[in-house]
C-alpha atoms as a PDB file:
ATOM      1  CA  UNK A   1      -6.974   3.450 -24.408  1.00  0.00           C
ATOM      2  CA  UNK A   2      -6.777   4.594 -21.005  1.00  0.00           C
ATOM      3  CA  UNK A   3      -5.084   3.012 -18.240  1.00  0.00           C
ATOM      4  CA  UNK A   4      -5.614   3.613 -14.290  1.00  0.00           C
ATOM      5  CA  UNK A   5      -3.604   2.818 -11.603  1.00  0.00           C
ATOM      6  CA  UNK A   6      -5.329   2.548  -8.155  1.00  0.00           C
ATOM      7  CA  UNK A   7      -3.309   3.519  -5.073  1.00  0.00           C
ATOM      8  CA  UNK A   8      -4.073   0.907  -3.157  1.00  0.00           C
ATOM      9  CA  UNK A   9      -3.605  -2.333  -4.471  1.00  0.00           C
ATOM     10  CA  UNK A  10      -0.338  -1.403  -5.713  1.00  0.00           C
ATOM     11  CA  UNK A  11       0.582  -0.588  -2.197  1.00  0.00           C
ATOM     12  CA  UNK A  12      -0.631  -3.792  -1.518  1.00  0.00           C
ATOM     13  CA  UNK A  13       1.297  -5.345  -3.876  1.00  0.00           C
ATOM     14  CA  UNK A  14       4.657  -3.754  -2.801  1.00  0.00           C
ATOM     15  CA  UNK A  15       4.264  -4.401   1.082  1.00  0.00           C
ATOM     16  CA  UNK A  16       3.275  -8.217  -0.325  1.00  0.00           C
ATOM     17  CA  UNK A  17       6.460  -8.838  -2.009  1.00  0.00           C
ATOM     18  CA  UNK A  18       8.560  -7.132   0.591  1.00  0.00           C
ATOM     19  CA  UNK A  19       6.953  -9.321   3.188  1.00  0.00           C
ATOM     20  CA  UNK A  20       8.375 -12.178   1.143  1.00  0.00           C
ATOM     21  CA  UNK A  21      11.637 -10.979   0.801  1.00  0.00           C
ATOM     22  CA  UNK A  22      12.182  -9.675   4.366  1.00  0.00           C
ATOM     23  CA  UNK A  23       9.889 -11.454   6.730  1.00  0.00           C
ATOM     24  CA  UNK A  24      11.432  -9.872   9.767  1.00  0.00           C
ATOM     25  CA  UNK A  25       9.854  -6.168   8.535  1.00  0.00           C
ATOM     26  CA  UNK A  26       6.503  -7.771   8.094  1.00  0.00           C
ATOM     27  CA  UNK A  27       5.573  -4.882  11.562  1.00  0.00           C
ATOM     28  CA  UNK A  28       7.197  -2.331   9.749  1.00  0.00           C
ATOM     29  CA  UNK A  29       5.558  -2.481   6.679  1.00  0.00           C
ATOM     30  CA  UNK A  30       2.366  -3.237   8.164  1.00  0.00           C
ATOM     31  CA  UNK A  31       2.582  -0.046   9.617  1.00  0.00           C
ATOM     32  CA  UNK A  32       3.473   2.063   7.061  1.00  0.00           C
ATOM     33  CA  UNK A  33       0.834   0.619   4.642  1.00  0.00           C
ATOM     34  CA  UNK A  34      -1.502   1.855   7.330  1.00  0.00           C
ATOM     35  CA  UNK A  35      -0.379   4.845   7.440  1.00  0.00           C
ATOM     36  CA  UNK A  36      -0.185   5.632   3.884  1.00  0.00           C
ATOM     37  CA  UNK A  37      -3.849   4.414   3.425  1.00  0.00           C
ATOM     38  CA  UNK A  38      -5.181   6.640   6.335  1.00  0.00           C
ATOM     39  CA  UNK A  39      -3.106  10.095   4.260  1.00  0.00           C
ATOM     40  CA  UNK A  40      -5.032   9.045   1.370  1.00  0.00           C
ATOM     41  CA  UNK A  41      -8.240   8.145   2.465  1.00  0.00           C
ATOM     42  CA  UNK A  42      -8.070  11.885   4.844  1.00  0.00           C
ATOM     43  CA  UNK A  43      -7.231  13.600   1.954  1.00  0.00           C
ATOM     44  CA  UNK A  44      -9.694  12.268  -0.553  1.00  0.00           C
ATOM     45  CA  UNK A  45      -7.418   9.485  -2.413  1.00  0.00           C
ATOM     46  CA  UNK A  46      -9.681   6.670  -4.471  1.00  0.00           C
ATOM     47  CA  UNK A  47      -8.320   3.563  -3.323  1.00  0.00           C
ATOM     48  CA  UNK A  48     -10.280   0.913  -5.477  1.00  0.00           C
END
C-alpha cells in the first residue's frame, strides 16, 4: 500500500482553513500560496 501526498492541494487545504480562521490574512496567504506554487512548479514539483 502506497500512499502519496500531492503538494498542492494540501497547500490548498491549509491556506483554506486559515482563511476561515483569520479572514483578515486572506492577502497574505493568497500570496504566499502563490509563491510557494511558482518555487515548485520552477523547480520541477508535481502538483496534482
Amino acid at each position: 500500500m502506497n500512499i502519496q501526498f500531492y503538494l498542492g492541494p494540501l497547500v490548498s487545504l491549509i491556506a483554506g482553513i486559515l482563511i476561515l480562521i483569520m479572514p483578515r490574512l486572506l492577502n497574505l496567504i493568497v500570496a504566499i500560496y502563490l509563491i510557494v506554487i511558482g518555487v515548485l512548479g520552477l523547480f520541477g514539483g508535481h502538483l496534482h
